[in-house]
N, C-alpha and C. Protein backbone atom coordinates (compact mmCIF):
# COMPACT_ATOMS: atom_id res chain seq x y z
N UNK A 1 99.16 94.49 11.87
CA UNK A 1 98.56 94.88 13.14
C UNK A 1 97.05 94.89 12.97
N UNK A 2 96.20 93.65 13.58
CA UNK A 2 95.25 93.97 13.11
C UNK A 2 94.25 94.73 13.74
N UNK A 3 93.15 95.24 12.81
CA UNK A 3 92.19 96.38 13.49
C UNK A 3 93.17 97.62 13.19
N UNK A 4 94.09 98.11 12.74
CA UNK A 4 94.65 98.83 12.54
C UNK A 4 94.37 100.43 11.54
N UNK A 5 93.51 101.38 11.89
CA UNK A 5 92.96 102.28 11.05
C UNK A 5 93.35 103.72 11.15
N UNK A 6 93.80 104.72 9.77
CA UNK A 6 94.55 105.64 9.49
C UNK A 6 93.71 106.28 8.82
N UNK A 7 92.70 107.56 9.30
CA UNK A 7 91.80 108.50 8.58
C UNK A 7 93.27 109.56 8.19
N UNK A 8 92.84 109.30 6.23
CA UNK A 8 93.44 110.11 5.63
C UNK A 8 92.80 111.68 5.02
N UNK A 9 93.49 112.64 5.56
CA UNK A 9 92.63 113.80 4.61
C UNK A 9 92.93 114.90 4.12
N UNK A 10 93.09 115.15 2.91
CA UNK A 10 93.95 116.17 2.22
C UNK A 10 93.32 117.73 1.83
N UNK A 11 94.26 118.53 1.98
CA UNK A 11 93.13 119.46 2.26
C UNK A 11 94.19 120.65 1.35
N UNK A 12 93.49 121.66 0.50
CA UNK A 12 94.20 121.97 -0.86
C UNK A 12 93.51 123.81 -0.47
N UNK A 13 94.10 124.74 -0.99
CA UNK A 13 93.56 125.86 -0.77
C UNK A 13 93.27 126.38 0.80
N UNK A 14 94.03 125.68 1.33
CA UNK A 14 93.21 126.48 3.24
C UNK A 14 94.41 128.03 3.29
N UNK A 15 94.31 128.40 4.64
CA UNK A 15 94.81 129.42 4.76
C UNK A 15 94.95 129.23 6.06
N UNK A 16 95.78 129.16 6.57
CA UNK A 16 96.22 128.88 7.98
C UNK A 16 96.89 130.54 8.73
N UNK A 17 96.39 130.60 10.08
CA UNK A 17 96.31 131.78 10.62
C UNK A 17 96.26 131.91 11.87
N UNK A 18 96.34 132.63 12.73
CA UNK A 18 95.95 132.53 13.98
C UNK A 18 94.28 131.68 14.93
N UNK A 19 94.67 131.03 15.71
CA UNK A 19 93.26 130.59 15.87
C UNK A 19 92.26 131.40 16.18
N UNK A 20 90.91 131.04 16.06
CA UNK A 20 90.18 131.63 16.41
C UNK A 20 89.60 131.62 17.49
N UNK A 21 89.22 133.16 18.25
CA UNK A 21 88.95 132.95 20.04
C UNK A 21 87.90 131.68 20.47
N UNK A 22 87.34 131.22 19.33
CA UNK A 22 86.06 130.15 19.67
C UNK A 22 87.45 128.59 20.00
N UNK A 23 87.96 128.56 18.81
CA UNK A 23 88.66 126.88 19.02
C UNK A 23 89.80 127.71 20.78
N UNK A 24 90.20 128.64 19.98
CA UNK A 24 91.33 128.97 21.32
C UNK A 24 90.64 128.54 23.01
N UNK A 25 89.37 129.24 23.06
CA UNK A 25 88.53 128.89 24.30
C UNK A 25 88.49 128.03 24.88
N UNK A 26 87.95 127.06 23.79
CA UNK A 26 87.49 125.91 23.60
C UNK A 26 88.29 124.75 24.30
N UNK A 27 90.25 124.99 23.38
CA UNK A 27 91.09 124.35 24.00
C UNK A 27 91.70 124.32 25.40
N UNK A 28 91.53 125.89 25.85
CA UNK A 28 92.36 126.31 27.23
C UNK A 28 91.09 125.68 28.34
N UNK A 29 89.83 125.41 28.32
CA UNK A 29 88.63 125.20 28.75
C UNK A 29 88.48 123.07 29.00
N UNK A 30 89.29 122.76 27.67
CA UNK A 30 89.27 120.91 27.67
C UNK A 30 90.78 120.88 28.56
N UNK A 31 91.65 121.30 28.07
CA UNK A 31 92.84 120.96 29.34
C UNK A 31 92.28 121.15 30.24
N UNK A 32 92.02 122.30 30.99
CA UNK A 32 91.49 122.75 32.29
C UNK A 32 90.95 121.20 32.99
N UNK A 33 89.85 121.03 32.23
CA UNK A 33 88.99 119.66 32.69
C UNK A 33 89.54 118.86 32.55
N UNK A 34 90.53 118.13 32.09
CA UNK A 34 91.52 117.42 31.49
C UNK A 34 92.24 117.02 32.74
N UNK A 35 92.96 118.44 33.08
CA UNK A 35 93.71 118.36 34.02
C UNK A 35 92.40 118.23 35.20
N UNK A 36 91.50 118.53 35.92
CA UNK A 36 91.32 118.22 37.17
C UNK A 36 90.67 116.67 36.97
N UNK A 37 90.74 115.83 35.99
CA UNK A 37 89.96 114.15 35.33
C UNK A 37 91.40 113.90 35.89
N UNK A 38 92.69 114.26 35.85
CA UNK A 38 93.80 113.65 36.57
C UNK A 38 94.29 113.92 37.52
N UNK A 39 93.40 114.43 38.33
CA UNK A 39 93.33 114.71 40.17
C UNK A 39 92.83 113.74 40.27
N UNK A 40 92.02 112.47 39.91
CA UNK A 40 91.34 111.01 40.39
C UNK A 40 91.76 110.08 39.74
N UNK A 41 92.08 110.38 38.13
CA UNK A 41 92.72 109.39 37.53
C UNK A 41 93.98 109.47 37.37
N UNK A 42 94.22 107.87 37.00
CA UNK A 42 96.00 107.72 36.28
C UNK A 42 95.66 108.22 34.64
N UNK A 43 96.88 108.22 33.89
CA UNK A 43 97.09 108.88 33.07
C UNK A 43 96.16 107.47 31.69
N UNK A 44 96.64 105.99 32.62
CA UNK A 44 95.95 105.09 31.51
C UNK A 44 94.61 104.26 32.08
N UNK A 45 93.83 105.51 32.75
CA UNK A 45 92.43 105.09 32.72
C UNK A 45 91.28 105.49 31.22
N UNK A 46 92.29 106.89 31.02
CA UNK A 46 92.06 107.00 29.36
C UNK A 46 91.69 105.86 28.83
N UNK A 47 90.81 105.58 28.22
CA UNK A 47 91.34 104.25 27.11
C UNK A 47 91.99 104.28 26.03
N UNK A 48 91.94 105.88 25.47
CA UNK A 48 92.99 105.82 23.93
C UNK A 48 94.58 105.92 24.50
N UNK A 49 94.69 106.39 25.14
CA UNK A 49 96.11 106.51 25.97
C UNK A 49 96.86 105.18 26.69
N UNK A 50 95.44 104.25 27.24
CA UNK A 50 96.06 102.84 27.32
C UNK A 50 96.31 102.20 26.27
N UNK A 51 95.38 102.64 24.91
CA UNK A 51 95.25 101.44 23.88
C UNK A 51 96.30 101.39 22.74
N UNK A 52 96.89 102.64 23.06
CA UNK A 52 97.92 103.39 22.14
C UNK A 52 99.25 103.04 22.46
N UNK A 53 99.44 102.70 23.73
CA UNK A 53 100.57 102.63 24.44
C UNK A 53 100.44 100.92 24.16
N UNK A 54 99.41 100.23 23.89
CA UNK A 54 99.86 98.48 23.65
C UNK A 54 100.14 98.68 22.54
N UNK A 55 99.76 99.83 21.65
CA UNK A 55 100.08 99.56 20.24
C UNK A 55 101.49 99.60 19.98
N UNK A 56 101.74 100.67 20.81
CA UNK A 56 103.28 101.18 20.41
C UNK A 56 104.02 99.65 20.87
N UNK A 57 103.93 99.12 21.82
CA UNK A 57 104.37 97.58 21.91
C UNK A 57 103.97 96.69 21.47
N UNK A 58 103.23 96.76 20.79
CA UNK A 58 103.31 95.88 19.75
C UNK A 58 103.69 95.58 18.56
N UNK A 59 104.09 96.87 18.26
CA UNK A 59 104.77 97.74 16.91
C UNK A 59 106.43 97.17 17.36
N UNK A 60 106.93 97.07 18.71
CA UNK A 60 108.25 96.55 19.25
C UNK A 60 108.87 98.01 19.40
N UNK A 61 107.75 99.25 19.40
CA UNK A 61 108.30 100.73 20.36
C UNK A 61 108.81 100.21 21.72
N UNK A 62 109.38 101.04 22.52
CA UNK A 62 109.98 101.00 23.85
C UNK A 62 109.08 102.25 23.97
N UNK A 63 107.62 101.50 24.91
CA UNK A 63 106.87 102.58 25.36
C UNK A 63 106.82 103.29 26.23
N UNK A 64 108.09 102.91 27.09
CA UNK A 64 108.53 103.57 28.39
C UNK A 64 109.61 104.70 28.05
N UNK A 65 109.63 104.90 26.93
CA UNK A 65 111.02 105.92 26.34
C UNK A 65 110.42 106.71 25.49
N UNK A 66 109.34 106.26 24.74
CA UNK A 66 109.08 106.77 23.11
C UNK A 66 107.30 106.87 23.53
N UNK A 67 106.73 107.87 23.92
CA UNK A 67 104.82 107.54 24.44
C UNK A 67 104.47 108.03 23.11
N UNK A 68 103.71 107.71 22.80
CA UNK A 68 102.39 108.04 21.60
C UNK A 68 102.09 109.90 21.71
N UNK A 69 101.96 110.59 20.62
CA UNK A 69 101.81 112.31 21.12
C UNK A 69 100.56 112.46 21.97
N UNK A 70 99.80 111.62 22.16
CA UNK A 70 98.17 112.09 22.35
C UNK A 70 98.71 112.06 24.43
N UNK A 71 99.57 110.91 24.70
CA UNK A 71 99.85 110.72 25.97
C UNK A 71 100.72 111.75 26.39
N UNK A 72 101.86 112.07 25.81
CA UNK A 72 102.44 112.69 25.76
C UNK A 72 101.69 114.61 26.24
N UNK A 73 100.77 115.15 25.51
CA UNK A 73 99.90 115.78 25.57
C UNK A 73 99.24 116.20 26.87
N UNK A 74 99.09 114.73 26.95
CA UNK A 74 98.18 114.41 29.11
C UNK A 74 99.28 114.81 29.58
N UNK A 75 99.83 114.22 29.44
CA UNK A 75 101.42 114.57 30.35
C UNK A 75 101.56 115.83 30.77
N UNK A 76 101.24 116.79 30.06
CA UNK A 76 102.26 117.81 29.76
C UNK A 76 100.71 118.92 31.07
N UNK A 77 99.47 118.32 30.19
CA UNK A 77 98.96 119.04 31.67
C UNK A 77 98.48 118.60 32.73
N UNK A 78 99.07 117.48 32.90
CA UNK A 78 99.15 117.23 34.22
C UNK A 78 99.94 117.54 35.38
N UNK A 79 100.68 118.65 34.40
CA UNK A 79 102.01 118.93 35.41
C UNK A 79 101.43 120.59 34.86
N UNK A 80 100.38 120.72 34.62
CA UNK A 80 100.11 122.28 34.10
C UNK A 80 100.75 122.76 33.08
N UNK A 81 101.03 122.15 32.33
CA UNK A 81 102.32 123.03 31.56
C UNK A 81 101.09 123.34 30.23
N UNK A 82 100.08 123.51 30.55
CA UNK A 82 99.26 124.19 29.37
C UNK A 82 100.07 124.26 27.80
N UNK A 83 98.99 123.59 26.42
CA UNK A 83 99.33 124.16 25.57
C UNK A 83 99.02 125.28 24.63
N UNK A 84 100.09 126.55 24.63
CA UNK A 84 99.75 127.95 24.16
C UNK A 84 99.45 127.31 22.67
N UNK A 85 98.54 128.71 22.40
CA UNK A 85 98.23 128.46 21.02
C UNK A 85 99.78 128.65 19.85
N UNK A 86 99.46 127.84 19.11
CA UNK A 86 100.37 128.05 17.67
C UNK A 86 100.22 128.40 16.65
N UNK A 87 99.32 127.86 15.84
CA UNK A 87 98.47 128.60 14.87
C UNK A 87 97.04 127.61 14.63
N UNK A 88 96.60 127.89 13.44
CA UNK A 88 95.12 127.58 13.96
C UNK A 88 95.06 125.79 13.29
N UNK A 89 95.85 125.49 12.62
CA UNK A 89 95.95 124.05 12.26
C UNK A 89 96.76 123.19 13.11
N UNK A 90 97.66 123.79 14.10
CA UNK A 90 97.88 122.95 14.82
C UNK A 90 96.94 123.03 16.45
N UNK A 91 96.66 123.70 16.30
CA UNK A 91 95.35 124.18 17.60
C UNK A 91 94.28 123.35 17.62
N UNK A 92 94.06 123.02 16.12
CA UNK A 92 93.15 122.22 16.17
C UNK A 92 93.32 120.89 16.05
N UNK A 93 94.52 120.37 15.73
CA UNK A 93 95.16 119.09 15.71
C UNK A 93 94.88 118.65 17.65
N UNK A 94 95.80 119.03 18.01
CA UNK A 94 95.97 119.04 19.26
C UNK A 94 94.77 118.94 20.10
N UNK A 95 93.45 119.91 19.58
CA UNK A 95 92.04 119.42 20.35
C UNK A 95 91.86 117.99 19.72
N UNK A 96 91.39 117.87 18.87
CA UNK A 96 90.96 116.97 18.50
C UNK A 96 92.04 115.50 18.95
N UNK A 97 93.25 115.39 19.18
CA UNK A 97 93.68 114.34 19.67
C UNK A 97 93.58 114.37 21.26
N UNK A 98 93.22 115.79 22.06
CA UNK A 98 93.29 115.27 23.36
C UNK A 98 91.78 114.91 23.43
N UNK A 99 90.66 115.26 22.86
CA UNK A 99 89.48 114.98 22.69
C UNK A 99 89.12 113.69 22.47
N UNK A 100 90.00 112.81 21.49
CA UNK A 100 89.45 111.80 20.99
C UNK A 100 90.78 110.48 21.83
N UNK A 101 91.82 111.11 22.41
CA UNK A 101 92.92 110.21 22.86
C UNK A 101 93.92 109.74 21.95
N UNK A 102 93.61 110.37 21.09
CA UNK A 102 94.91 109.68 19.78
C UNK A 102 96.16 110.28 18.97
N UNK A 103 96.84 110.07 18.59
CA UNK A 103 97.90 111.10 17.66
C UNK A 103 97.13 111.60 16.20
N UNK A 104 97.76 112.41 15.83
CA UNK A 104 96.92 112.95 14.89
C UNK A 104 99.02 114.05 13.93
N UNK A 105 98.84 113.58 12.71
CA UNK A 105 99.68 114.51 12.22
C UNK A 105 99.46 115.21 11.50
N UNK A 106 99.88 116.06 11.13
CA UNK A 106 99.29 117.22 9.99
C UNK A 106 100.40 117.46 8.84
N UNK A 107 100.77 117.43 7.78
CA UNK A 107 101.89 117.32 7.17
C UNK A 107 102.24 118.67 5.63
N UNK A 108 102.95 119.30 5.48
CA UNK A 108 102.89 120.20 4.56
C UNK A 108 103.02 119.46 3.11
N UNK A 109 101.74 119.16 2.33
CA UNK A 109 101.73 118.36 1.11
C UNK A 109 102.61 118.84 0.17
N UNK A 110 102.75 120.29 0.16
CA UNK A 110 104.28 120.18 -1.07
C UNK A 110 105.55 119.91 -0.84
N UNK A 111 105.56 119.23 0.65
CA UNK A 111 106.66 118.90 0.69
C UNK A 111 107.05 117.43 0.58
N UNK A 112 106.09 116.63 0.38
CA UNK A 112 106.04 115.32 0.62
C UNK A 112 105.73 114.84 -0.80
N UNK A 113 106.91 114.25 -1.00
CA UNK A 113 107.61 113.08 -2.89
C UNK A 113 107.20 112.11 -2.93
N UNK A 114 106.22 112.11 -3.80
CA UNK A 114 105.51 110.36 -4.50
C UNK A 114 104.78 109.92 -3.37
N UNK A 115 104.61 108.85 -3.26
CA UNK A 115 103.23 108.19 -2.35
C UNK A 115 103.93 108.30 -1.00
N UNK A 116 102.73 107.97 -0.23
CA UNK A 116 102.78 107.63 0.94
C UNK A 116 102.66 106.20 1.21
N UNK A 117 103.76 105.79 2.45
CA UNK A 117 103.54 104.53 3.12
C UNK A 117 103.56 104.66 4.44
N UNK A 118 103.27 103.66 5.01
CA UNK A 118 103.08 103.45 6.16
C UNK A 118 103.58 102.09 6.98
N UNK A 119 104.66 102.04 7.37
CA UNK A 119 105.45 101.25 7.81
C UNK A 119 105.94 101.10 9.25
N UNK A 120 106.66 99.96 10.24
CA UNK A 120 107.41 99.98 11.39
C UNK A 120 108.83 100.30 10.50
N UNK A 121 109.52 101.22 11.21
CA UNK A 121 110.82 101.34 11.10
C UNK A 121 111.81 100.04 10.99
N UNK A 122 112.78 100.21 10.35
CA UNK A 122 114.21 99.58 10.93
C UNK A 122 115.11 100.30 11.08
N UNK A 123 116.23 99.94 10.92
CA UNK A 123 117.82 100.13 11.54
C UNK A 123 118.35 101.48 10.77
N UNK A 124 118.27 102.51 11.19
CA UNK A 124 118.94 104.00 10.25
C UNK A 124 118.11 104.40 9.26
N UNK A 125 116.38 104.01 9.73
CA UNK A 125 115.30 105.05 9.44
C UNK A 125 115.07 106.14 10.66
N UNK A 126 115.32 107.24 9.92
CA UNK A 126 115.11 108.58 11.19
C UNK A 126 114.87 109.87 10.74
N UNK A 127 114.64 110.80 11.32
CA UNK A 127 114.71 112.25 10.74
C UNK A 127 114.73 113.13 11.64
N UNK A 128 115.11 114.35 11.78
CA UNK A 128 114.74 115.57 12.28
C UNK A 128 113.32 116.12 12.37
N UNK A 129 113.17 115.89 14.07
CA UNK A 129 111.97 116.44 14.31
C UNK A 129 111.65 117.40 14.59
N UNK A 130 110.44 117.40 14.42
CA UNK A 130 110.38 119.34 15.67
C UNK A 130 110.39 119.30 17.25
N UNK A 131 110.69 117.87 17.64
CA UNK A 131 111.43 118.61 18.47
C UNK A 131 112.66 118.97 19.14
N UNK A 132 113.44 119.12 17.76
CA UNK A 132 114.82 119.59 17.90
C UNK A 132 115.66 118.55 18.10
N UNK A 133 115.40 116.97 18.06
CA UNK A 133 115.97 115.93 18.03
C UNK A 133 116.06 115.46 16.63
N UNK A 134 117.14 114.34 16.29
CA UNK A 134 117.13 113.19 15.47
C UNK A 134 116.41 112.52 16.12
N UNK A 135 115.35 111.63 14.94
CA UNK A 135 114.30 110.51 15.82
C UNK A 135 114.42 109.25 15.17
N UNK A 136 114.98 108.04 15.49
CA UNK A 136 114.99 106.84 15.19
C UNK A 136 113.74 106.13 15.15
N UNK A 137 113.27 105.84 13.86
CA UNK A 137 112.64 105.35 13.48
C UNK A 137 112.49 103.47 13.90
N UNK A 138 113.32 103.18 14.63
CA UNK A 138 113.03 101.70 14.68
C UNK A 138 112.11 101.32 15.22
N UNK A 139 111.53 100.04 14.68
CA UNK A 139 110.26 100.05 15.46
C UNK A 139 109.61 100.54 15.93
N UNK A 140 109.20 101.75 15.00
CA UNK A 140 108.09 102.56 15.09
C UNK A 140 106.54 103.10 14.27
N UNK A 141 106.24 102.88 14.41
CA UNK A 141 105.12 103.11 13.22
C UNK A 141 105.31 104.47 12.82
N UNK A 142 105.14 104.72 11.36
CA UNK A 142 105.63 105.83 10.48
C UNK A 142 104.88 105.82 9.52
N UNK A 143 105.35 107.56 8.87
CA UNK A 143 104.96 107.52 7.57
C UNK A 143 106.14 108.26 6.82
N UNK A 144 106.09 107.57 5.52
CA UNK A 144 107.23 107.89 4.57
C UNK A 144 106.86 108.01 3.13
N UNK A 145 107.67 108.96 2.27
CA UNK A 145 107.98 109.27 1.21
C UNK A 145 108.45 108.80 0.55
N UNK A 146 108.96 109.17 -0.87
CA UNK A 146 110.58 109.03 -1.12
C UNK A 146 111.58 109.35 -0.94
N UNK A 147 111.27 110.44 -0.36
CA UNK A 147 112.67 110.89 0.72
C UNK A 147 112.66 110.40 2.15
N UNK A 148 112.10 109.52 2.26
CA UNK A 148 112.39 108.83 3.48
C UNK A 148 111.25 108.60 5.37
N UNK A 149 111.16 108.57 5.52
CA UNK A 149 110.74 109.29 6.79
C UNK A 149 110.04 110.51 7.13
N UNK A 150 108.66 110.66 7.63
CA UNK A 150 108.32 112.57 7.80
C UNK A 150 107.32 112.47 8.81
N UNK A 151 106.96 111.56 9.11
CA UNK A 151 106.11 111.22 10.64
C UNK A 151 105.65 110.21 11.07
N UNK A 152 105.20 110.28 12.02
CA UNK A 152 104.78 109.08 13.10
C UNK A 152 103.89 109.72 14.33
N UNK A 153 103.20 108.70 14.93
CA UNK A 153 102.35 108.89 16.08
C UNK A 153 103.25 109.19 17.31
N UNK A 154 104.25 109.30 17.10
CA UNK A 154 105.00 110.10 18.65
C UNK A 154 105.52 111.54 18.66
N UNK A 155 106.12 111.65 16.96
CA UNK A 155 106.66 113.33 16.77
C UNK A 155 106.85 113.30 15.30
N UNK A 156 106.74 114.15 14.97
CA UNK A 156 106.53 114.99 13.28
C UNK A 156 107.73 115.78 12.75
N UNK A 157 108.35 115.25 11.78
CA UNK A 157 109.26 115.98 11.08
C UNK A 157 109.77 117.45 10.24
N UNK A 158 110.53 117.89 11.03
CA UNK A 158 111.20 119.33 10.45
C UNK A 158 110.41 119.73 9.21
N UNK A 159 111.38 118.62 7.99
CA UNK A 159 110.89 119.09 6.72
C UNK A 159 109.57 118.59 6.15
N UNK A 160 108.61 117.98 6.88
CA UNK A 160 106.94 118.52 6.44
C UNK A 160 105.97 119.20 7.81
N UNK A 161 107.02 120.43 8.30
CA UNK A 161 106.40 120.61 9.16
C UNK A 161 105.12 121.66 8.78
N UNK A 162 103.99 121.76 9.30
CA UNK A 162 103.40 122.91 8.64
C UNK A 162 103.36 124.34 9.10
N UNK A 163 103.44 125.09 8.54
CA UNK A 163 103.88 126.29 8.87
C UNK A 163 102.39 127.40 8.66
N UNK A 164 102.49 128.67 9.06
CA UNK A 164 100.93 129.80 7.96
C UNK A 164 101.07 130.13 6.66
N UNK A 165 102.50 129.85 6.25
CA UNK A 165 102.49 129.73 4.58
C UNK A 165 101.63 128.61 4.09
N UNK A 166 101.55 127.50 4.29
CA UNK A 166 101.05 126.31 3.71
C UNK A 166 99.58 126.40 3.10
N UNK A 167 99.50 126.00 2.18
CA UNK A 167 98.32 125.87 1.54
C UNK A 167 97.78 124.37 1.00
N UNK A 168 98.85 123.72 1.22
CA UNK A 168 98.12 122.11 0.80
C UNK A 168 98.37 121.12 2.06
N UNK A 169 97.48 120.63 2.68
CA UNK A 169 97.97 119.91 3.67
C UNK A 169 97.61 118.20 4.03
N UNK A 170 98.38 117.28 4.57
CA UNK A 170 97.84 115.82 4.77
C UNK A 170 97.95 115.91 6.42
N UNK A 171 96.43 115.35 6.84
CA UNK A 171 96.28 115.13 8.02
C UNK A 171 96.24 113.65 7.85
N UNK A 172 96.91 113.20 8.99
CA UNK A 172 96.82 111.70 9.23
C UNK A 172 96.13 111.15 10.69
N UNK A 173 95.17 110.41 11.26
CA UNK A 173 94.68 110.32 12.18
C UNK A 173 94.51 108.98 12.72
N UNK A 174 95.67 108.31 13.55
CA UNK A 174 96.44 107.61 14.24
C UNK A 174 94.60 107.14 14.89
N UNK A 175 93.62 106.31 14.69
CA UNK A 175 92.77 105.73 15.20
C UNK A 175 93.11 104.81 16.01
N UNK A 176 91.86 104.27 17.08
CA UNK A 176 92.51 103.22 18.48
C UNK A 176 92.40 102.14 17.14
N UNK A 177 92.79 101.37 17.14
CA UNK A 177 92.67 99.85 16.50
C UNK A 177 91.20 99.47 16.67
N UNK A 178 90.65 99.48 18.11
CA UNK A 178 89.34 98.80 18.52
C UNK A 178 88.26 99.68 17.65
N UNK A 179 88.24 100.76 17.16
CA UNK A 179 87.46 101.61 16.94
C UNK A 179 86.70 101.27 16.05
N UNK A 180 85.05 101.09 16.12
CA UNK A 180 84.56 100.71 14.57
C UNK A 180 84.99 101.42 13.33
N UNK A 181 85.05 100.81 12.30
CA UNK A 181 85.11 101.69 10.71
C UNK A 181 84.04 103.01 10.74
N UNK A 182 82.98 102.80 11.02
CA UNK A 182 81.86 103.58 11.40
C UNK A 182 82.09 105.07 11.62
N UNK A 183 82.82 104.31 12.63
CA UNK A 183 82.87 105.64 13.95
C UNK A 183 84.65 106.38 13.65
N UNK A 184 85.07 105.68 13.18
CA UNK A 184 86.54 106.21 12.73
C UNK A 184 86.39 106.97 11.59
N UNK A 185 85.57 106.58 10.16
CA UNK A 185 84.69 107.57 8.97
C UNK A 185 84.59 108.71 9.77
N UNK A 186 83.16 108.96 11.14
CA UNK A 186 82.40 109.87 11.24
C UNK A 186 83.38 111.16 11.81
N UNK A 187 84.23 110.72 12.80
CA UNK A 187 85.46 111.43 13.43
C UNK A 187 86.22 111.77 12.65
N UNK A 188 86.72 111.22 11.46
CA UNK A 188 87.78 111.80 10.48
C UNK A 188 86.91 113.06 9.51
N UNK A 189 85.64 112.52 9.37
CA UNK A 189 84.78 113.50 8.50
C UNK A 189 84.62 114.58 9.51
N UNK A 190 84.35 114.59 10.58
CA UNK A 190 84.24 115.46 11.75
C UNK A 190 85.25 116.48 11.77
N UNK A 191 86.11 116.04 12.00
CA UNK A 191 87.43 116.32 12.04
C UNK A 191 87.63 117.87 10.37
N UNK A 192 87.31 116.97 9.51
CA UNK A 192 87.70 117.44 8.08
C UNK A 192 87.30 118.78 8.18
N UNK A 193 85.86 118.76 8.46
CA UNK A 193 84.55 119.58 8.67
C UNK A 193 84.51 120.84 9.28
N UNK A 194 85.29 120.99 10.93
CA UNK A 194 85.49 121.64 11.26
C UNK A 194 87.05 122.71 10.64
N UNK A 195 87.87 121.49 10.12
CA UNK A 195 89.48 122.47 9.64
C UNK A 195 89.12 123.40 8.39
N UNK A 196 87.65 122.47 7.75
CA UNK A 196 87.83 124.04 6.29
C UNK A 196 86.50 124.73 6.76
N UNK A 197 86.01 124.65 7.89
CA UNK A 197 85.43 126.15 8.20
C UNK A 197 85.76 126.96 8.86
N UNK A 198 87.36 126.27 9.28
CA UNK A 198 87.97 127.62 9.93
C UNK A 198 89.27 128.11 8.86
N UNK A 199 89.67 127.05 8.12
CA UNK A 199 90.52 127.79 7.28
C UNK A 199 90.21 127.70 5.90
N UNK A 200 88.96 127.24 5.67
CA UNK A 200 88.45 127.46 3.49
C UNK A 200 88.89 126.71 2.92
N UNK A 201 88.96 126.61 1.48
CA UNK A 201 89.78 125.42 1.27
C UNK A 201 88.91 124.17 0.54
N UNK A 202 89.52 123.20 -0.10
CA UNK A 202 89.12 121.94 -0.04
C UNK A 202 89.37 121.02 0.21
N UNK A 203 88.17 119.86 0.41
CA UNK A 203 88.95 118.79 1.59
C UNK A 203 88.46 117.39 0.67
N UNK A 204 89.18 116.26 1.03
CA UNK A 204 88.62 115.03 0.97
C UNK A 204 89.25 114.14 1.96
N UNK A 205 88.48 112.89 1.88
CA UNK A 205 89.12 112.19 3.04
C UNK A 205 88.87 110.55 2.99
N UNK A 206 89.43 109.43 3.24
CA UNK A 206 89.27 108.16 3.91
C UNK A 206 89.69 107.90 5.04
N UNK A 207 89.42 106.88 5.12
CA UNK A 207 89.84 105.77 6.27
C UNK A 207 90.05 104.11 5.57
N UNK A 208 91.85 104.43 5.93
CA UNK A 208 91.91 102.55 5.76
C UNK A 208 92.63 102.04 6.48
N UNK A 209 92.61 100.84 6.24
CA UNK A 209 92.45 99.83 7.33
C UNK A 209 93.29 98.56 7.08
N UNK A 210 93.72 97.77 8.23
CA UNK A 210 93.96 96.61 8.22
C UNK A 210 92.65 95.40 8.55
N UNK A 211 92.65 94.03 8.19
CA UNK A 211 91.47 93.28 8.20
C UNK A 211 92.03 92.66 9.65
């Protein structure tokens, strides 16, 4: 898939907790505006929300069944259904993808065996998600273990879900394809920047890519 870019960033020692009233604000304040930007617009005047949704078809997703989380997200307040806070790493996941238009996963690193890949599904790749479904992996863009399957840009798996116990974590950040290298670096470093000054910790990070 080309143009294809995945800011990786691992983050060791944090402490995950309730959010703080600044990101909490922050978030209930961008829906708000969010939601009245879709009193004039459609949902794919977005451009990460249009650009995400060719991806997923091009990947051979059924984007009319299976939307990308970042759309998914719009969705949800466009019909008001506001998202309450959860804790402070997924609070901030969630800004930062309705902010930037993209999926974004967050993954509990001791739970995840030997390397990471990054693959389209086939035929009886799947897992238990959070959200209370089995999720078929076909033709879907993913990420996997050696145990198989543990996320993707539409929904995130049970067993690396992250929890306020967690202390080692992999964020993965589902970039538009079009996006310069540049500007996909500065947002993932962005990104990094803000998660260990709210939860401590250490961080590192890339971005790679397809040519």
């Amino acid at each position: 898939m080309p143009g294809f870019k995945l800011g990786v960033i691992i983050y060791r020692g944090i402490e995950i907790g309730e959010s703080p009233q600044m990101l909490k604000g922050r978030l209930q304040l961008f829906q708000e505006s969010i939601y009245f930007d879709l009193l004039d617009k459609d949902l794919y005047d977005f451009p990460g929300l249009k650009e995400w949704r060719s991806v997923f078809k091009a990947a051979g997703t059924d984007a009319a069944r299976y939307r990308p989380a970042a759309e998914a997200l719009y969705r949800r307040i466009k019909k008001q259904n506001y998202l309450s806070p959860i804790h402070s790493a997924i609070d901030l996941n969630n800004f930062f993808s309705l902010e930037y238009e993209v999926p974004i996963g967050i993954y509990n690193l001791d739970a995840i065996k030997g390397n990471v890949d990054i693959n389209i599904g086939e035929a009886g790749e799947e897992y238990e998600g959070i959200n209370g479904r089995v999720n078929s992996m076909l033709n879907m863009i993913h990420s996997a273990d050696e145990a198989g399957p543990f996320g993707s840009p539409f929904v995130d798996s049970k067993r690396t879900m992250v929890t306020e116990s967690v202390n080692k974590a992999l964020q993965l950040v589902y970039h538009r394809p079009s996006t310069r290298i540049e500007s996909a670096d500065k947002m993932t470093r962005s990104l990094m920047e803000m998660f260990l000054q709210i939860h401590g910790g250490q961080g590192e990070y890339r971005v790679v890519h397809c040519d």
